[in-house]
Protein backbone atom coordinates (compact mmCIF):
# COMPACT_ATOMS: atom_id res chain seq x y z
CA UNK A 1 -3.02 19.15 -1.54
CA UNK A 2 -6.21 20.01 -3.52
CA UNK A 3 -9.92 19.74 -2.24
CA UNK A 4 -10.48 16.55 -3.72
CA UNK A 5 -7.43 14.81 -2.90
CA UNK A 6 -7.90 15.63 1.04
CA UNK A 7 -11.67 14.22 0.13
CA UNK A 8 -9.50 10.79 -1.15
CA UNK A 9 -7.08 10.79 1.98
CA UNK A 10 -10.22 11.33 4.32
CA UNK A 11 -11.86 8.74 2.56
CA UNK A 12 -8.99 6.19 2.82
CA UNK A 13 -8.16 7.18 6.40
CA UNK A 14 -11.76 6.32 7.38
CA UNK A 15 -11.64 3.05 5.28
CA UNK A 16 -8.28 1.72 6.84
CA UNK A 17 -9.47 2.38 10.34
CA UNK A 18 -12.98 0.45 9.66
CA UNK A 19 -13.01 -2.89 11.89
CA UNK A 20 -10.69 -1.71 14.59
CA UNK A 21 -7.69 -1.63 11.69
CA UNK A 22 -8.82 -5.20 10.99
CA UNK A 23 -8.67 -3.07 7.17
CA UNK A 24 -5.38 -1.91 7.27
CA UNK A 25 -3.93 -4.89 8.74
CA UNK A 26 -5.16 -6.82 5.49
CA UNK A 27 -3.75 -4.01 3.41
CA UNK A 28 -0.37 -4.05 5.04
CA UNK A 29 -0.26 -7.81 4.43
CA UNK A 30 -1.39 -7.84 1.01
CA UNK A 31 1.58 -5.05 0.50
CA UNK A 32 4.23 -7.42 2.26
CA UNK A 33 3.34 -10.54 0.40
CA UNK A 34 3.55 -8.45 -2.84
CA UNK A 35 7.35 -7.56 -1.70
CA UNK A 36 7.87 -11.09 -0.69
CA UNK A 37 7.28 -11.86 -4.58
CA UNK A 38 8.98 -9.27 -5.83
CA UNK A 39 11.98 -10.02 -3.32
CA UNK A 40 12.00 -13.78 -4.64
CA UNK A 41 12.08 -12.28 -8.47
CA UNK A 42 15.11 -9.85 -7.85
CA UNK A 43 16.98 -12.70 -5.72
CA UNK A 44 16.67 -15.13 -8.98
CA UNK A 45 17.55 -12.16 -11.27
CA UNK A 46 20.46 -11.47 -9.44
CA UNK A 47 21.35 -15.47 -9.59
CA UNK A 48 21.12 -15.55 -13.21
CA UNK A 49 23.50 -12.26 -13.48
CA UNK A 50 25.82 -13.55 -11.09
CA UNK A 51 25.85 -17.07 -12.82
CA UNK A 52 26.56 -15.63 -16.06
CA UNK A 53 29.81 -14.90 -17.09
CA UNK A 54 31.78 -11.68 -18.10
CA UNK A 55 33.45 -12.77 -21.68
CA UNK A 56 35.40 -10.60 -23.82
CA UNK A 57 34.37 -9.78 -27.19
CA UNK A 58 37.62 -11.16 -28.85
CA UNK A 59 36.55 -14.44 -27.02
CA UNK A 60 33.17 -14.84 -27.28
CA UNK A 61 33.51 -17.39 -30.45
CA UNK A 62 35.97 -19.46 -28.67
CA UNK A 63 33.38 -19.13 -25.45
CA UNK A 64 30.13 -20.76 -27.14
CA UNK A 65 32.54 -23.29 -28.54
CA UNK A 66 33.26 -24.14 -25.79
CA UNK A 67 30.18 -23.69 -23.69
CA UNK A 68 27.23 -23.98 -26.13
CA UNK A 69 25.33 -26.78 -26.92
CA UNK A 70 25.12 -26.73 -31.05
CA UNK A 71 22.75 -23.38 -31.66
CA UNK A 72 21.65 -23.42 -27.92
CA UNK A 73 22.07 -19.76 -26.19
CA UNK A 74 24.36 -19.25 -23.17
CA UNK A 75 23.88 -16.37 -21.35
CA UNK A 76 26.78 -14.02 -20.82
CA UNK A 77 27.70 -10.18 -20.05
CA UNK A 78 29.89 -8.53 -22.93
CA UNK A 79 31.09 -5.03 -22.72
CA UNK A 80 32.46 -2.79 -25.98
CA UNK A 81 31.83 0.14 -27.72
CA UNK A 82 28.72 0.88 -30.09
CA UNK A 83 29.12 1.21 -34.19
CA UNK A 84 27.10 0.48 -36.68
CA UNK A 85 27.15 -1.56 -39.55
CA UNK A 86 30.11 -1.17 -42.10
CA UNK A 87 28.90 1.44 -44.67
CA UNK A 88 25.30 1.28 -43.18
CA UNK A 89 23.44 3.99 -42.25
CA UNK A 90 22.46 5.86 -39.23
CA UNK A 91 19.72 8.34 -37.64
CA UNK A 92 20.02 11.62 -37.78
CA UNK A 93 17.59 13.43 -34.76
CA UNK A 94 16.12 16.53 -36.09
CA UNK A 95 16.79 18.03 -33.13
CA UNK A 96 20.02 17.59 -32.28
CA UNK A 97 21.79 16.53 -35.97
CA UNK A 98 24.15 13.72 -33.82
CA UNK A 99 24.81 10.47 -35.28
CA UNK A 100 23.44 7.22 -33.88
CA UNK A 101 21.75 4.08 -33.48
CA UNK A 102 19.00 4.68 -31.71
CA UNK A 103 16.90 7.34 -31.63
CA UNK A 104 14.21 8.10 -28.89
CA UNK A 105 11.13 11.29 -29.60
CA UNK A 106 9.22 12.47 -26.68
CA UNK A 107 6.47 14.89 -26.46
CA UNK A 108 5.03 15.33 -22.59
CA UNK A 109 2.61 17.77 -21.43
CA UNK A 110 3.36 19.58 -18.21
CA UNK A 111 0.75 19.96 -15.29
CA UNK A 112 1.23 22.68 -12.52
CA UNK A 113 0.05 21.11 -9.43
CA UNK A 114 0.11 21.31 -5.38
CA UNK A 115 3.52 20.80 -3.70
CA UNK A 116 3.68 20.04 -0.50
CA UNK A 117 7.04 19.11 1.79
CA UNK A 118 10.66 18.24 0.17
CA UNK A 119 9.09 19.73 -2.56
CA UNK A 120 6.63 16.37 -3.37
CA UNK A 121 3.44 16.17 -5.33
CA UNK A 122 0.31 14.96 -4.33
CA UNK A 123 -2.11 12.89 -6.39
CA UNK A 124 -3.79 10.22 -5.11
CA UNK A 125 -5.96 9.61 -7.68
CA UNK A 126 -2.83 9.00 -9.80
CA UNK A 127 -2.33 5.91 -7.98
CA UNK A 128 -5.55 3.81 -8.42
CA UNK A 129 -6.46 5.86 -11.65
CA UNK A 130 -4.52 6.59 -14.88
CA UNK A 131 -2.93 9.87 -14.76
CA UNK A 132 -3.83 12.21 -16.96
CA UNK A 133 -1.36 14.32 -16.30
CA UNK A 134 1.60 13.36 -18.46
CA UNK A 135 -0.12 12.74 -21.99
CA UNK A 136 3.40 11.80 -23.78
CA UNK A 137 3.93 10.98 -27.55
CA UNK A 138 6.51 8.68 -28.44
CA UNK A 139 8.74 7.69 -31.41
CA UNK A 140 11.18 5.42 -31.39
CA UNK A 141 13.85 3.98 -33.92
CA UNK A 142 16.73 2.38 -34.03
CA UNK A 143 19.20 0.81 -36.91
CA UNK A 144 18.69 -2.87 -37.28
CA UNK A 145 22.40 -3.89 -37.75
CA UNK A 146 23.95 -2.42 -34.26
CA UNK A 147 27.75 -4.16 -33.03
CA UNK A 148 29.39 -4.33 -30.16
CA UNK A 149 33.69 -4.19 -31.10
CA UNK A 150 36.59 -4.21 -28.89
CA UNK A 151 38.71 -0.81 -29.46
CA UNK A 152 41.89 -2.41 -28.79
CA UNK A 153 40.96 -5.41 -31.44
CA UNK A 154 38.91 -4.31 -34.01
CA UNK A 155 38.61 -8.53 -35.17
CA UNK A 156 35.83 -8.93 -32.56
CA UNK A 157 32.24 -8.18 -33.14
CA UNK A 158 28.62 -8.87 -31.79
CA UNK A 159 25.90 -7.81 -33.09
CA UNK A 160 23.11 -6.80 -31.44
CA UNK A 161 19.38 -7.80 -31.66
CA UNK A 162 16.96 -5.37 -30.17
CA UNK A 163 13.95 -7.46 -31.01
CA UNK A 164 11.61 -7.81 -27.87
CA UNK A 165 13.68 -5.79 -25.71
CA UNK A 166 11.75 -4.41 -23.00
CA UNK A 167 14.50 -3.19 -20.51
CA UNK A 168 15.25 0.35 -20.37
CA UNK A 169 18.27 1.56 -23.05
CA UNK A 170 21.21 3.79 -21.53
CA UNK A 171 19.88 6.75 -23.98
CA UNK A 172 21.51 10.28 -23.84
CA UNK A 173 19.77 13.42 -24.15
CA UNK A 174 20.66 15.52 -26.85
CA UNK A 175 17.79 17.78 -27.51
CA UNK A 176 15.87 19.73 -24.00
CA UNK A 177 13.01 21.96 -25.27
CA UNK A 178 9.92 23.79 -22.88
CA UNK A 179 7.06 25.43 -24.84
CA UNK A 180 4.71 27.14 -22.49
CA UNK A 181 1.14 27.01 -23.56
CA UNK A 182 -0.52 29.97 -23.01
CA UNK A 183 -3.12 30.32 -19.81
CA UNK A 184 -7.52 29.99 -21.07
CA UNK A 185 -10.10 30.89 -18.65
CA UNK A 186 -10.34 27.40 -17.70
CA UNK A 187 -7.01 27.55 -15.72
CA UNK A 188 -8.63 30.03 -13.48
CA UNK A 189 -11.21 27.77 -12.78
CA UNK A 190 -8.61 24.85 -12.35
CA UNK A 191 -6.53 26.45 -9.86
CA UNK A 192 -9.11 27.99 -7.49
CA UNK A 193 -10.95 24.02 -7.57
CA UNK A 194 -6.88 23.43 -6.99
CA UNK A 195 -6.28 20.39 -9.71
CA UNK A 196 -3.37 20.64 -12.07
CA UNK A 197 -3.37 22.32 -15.62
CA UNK A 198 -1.43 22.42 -18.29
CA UNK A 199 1.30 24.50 -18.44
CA UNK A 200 3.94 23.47 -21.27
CA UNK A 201 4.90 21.23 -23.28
CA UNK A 202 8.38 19.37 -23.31
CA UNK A 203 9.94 18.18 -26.46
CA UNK A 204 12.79 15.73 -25.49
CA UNK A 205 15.19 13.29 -27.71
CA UNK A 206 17.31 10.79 -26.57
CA UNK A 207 20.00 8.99 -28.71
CA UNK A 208 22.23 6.08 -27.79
CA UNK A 209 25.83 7.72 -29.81
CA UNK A 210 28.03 6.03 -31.86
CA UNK A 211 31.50 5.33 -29.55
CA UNK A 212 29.67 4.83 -26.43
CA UNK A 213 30.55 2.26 -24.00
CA UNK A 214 28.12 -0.14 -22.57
CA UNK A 215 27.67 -3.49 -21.14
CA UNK A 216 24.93 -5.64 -22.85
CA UNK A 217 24.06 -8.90 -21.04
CA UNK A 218 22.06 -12.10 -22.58
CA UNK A 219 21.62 -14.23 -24.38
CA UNK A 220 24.76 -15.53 -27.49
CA UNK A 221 24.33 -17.66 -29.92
CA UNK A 222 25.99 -17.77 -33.68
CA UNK A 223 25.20 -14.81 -36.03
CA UNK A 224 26.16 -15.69 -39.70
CA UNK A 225 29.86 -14.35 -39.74
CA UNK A 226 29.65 -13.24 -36.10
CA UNK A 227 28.15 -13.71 -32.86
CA UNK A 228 24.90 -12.35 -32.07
CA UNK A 229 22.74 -11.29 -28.20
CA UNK A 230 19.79 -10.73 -27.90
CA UNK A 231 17.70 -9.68 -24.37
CA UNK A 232 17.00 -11.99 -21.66
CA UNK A 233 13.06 -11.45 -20.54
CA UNK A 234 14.48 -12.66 -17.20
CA UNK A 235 17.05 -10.23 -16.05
CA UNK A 236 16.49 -6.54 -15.57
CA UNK A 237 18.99 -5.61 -17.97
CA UNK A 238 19.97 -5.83 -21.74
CA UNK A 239 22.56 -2.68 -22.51
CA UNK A 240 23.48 -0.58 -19.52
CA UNK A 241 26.24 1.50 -18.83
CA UNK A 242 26.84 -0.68 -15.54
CA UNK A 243 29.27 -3.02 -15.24
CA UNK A 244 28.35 -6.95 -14.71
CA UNK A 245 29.97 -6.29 -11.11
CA UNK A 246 27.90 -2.88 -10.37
CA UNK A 247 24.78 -4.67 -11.75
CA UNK A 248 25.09 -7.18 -9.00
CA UNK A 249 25.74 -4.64 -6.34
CA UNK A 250 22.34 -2.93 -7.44
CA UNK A 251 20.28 -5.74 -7.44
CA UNK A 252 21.48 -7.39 -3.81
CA UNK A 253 20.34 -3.97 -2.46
CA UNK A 254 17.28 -4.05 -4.11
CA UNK A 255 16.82 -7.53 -2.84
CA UNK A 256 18.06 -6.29 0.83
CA UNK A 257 15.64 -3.44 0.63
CA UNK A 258 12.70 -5.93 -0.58
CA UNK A 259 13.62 -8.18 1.83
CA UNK A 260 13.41 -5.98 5.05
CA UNK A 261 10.54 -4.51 3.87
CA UNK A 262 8.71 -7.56 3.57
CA UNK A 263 9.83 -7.80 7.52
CA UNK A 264 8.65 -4.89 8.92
CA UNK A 265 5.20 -4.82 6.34
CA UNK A 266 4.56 -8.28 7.88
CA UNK A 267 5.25 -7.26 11.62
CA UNK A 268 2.98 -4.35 11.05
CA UNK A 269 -0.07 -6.75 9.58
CA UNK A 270 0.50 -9.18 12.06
CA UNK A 271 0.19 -6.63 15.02
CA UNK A 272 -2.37 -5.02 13.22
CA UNK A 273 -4.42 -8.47 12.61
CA UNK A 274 -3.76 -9.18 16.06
CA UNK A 275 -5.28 -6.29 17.56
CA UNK A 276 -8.26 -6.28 15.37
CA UNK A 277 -8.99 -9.94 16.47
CA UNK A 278 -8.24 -9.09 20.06
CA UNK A 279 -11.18 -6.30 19.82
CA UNK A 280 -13.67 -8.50 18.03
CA UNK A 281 -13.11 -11.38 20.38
CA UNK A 282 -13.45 -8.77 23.79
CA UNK A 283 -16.32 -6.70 22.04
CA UNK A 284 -17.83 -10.30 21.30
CA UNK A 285 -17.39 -10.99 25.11
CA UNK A 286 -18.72 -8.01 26.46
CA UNK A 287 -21.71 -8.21 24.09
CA UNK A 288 -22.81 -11.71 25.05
CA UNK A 289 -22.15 -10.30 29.04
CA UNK A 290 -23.97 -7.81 28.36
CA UNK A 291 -26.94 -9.97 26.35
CA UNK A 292 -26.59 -12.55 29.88
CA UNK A 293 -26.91 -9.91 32.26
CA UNK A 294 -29.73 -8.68 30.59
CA UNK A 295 -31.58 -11.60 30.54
CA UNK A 296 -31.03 -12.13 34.09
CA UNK A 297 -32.31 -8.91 35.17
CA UNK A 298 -35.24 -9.04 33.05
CA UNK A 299 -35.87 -12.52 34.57
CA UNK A 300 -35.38 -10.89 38.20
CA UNK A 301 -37.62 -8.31 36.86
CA UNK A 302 -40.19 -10.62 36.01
CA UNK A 303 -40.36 -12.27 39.64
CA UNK A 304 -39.92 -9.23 41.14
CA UNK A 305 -43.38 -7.53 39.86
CA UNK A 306 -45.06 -10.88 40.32
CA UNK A 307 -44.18 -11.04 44.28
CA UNK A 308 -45.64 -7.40 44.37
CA UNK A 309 -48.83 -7.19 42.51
CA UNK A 310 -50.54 -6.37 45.59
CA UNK A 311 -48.21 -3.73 46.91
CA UNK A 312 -50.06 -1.02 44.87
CA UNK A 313 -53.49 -1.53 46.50
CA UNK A 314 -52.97 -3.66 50.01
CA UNK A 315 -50.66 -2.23 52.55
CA UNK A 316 -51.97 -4.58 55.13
CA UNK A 317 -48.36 -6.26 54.93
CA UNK A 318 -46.52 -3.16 56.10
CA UNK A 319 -46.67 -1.73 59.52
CA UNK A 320 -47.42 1.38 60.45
CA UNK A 321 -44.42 3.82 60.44
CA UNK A 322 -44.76 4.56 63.92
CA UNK A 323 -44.50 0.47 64.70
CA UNK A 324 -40.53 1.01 63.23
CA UNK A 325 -37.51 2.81 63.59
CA UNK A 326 -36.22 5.41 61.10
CA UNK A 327 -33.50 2.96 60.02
CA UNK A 328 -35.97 0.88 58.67
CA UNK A 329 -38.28 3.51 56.31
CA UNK A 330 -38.58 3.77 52.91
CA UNK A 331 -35.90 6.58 51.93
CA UNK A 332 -38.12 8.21 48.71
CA UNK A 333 -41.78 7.31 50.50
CA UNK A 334 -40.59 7.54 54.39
CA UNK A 335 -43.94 5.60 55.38
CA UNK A 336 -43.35 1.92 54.36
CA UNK A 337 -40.57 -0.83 55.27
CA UNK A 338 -37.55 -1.17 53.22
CA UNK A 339 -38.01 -4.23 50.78
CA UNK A 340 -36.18 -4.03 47.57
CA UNK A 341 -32.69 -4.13 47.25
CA UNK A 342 -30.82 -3.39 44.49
CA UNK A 343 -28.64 -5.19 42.25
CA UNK A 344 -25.35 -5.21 42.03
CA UNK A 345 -24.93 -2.61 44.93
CA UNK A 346 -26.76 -4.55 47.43
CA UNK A 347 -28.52 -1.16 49.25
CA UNK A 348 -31.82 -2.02 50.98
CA UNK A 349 -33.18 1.37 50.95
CA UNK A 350 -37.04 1.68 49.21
CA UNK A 351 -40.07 -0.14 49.84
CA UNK A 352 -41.53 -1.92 46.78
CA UNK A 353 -43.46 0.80 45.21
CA UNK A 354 -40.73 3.09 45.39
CA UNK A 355 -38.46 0.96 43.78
CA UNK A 356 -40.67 0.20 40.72
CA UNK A 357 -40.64 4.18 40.45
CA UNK A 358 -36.74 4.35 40.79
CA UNK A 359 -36.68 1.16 37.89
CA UNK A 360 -39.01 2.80 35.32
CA UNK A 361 -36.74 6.16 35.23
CA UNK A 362 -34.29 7.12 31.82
CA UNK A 363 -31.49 5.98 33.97
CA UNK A 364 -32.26 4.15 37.38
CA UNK A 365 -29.72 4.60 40.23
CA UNK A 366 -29.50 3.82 43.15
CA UNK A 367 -30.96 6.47 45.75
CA UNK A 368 -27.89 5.55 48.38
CA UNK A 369 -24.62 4.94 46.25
CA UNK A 370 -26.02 6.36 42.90
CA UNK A 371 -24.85 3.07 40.63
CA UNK A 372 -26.87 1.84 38.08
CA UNK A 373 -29.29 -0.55 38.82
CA UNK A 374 -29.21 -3.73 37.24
CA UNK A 375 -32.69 -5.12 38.91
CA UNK A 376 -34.30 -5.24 41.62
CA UNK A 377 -35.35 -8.55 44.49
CA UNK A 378 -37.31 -8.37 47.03
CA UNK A 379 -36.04 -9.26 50.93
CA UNK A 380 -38.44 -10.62 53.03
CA UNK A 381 -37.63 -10.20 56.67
CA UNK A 382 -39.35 -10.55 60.07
């Protein structure tokens, strides 16, 4: 992990543990409501897939006939093999030469970076910042008139609309290339401050072949001559080399995953939330204790210096030590009676004076038990 990404984990570490975790708790429950959603989303995705049925292409006319409501679309999963047009043309990659429908062109620059355990990379500021690290170039084409047939009966065709389709294409790669780029001074200066630099460049194409077989699930509705789908904005998938069945299997333990995740996320903020509270509402406690006790002992304070103003200059009031018994003497002084005792210990053990000396040190104790003195009273005794 580089300098400034233990600076960001230090940072974040010291922020999540601010308010007794009252922080992270928030955090953790902001991160399980999030999967809640997304749990709900996948569970009606996987409705809609599971609702829609698996038609063959030879009977997919006969289907919205049956099923469709004049030029409304019914969803439904078909499954066949890719061609193109009749005499119509198709891409040719530079790269690779193949034949095909689509065609996908990627250019990505390669960082060298840290790698820490299992072989994982750490960038934190990747995820609240855009990356700069993968600075990719993209083309992408693709023939307009694509069809789905039936090898075993040729009579059935659908034709494909790839309009608005923004779920991910079952693309092959055909063409794998690594250009290194060749090291500057800079990348001295990168690696000692330990960020990533450049290191190649990876040319990569991806082509969807003619003769492949997929399953493409959406929306049908008439198409001239044919039958044309198009994508569902709904549903995770348009053309996938999954089956309708194995689609369902991957989205129930997507939505399993979600859904215990959500569980234990919420557990966590709710213990989390829990203990935060239970430390603001005892620190709150022991402040205002604290602020009462105070107050009393300033108030005991108060009375006590007022009941011995004249203890400074009159010792009239105190008899002589030889008039009483050691047991009875000033412990600090040894020449005047015992009349303040100490609070909360109780020990009657210092005449006044004394005991205004004891109260005005850094930290008063008690001479006898050594507690801290709260205040101080005064007895008064035959």
């Amino acid at each position: 992990m580089s300098a400034r990404d233990r600076e960001t984990a230090m940072a974040l570490a010291r922020v999540a543990a601010a308010l007794d975790g009252a922080v992270l708790g928030l955090g953790t429950a902001t991160i399980a409501v999030a999967s809640w959603v997304k749990y709900l989303a996948v569970s009606g995705q996987l409705r809609r897939i599971v609702a829609a049925p698996a038609v063959a292409i030879s009977d997919i006319r006969s289907f919205l006939v049956e099923y469709g409501e004049g030029d409304e679309p019914v969803l439904a999963a078909v499954r066949g093999h890719v061609r193109a047009a009749p005499q119509g043309k198709l891409l040719v990659p530079p790269g690779s030469g193949e034949h095909c429908v689509i065609a996908k062109h990627t250019q990505m620059c390669l960082f060298s970076e840290w790698r820490g355990i299992f072989g994982w990379t750490f960038d934190l500021h990747a995820l609240f910042f855009k990356s700069l690290k993968e600075q990719i170039t993209t083309s992408f084409r693709w023939v307009y008139y694509l069809y789905f047939v039936n090898p075993q009966n040729m009579t059935g065709i659908v034709h494909v609309n790839l309009d608005r389709a923004m779920q991910p294409l079952p693309l092959t790669s055909v063409y794998h290339k690594l250009i290194p780029v060749e090291s500057t001074p800079y990348t001295l200066f990168q690696t000692i401050v330990g960020n990533g630099y450049p290191v190649a460049l990876l040319d990569e194409e991806k082509i969807l072949p003619i003769g492949k077989e997929i399953t493409a699930i959406g929306f049908c509705r008439p198409h001239r001559a044919s039958v044309g789908i198009s994508s569902c904005p709904e549903i995770p998938f348009f053309l996938s080399e999954l089956t309708k069945d194995e689609m369902e299997v991957e989205l129930s333990s997507r939505a399993q995953t979600l859904f215990w995740a959500t569980v234990v996320l919420g557990t966590m903020s709710v213990c989390l939330l829990g203990f935060a509270t239970y430390r603001y509402r005892t620190v709150t406690f022991l402040s205002w204790k604290k602020i009462k006790e105070r107050r009393e002992a300033r108030q005991a304070q108060e009375v006590f210096r007022q009941t011995t103003d004249d203890v400074t200059d009159d010792q009239s009031s105190d008899e002589e030590a030889g008039e009483m018994g050691d047991g009875q003497l000033c412990v600090i002084c040894l020449r005047k009676k015992r009349r303040a005792a100490f609070i909360p210990c109780g020990h009657l053990v210092c005449c006044c004076k004394c005991a205004l000396i004891v109260e005005r040190q850094f930290d008063p104790l008690c001479p006898m038990c050594r507690q801290d003195i709260r205040y101080m009273i005064r007895i008064y005794n035959n």
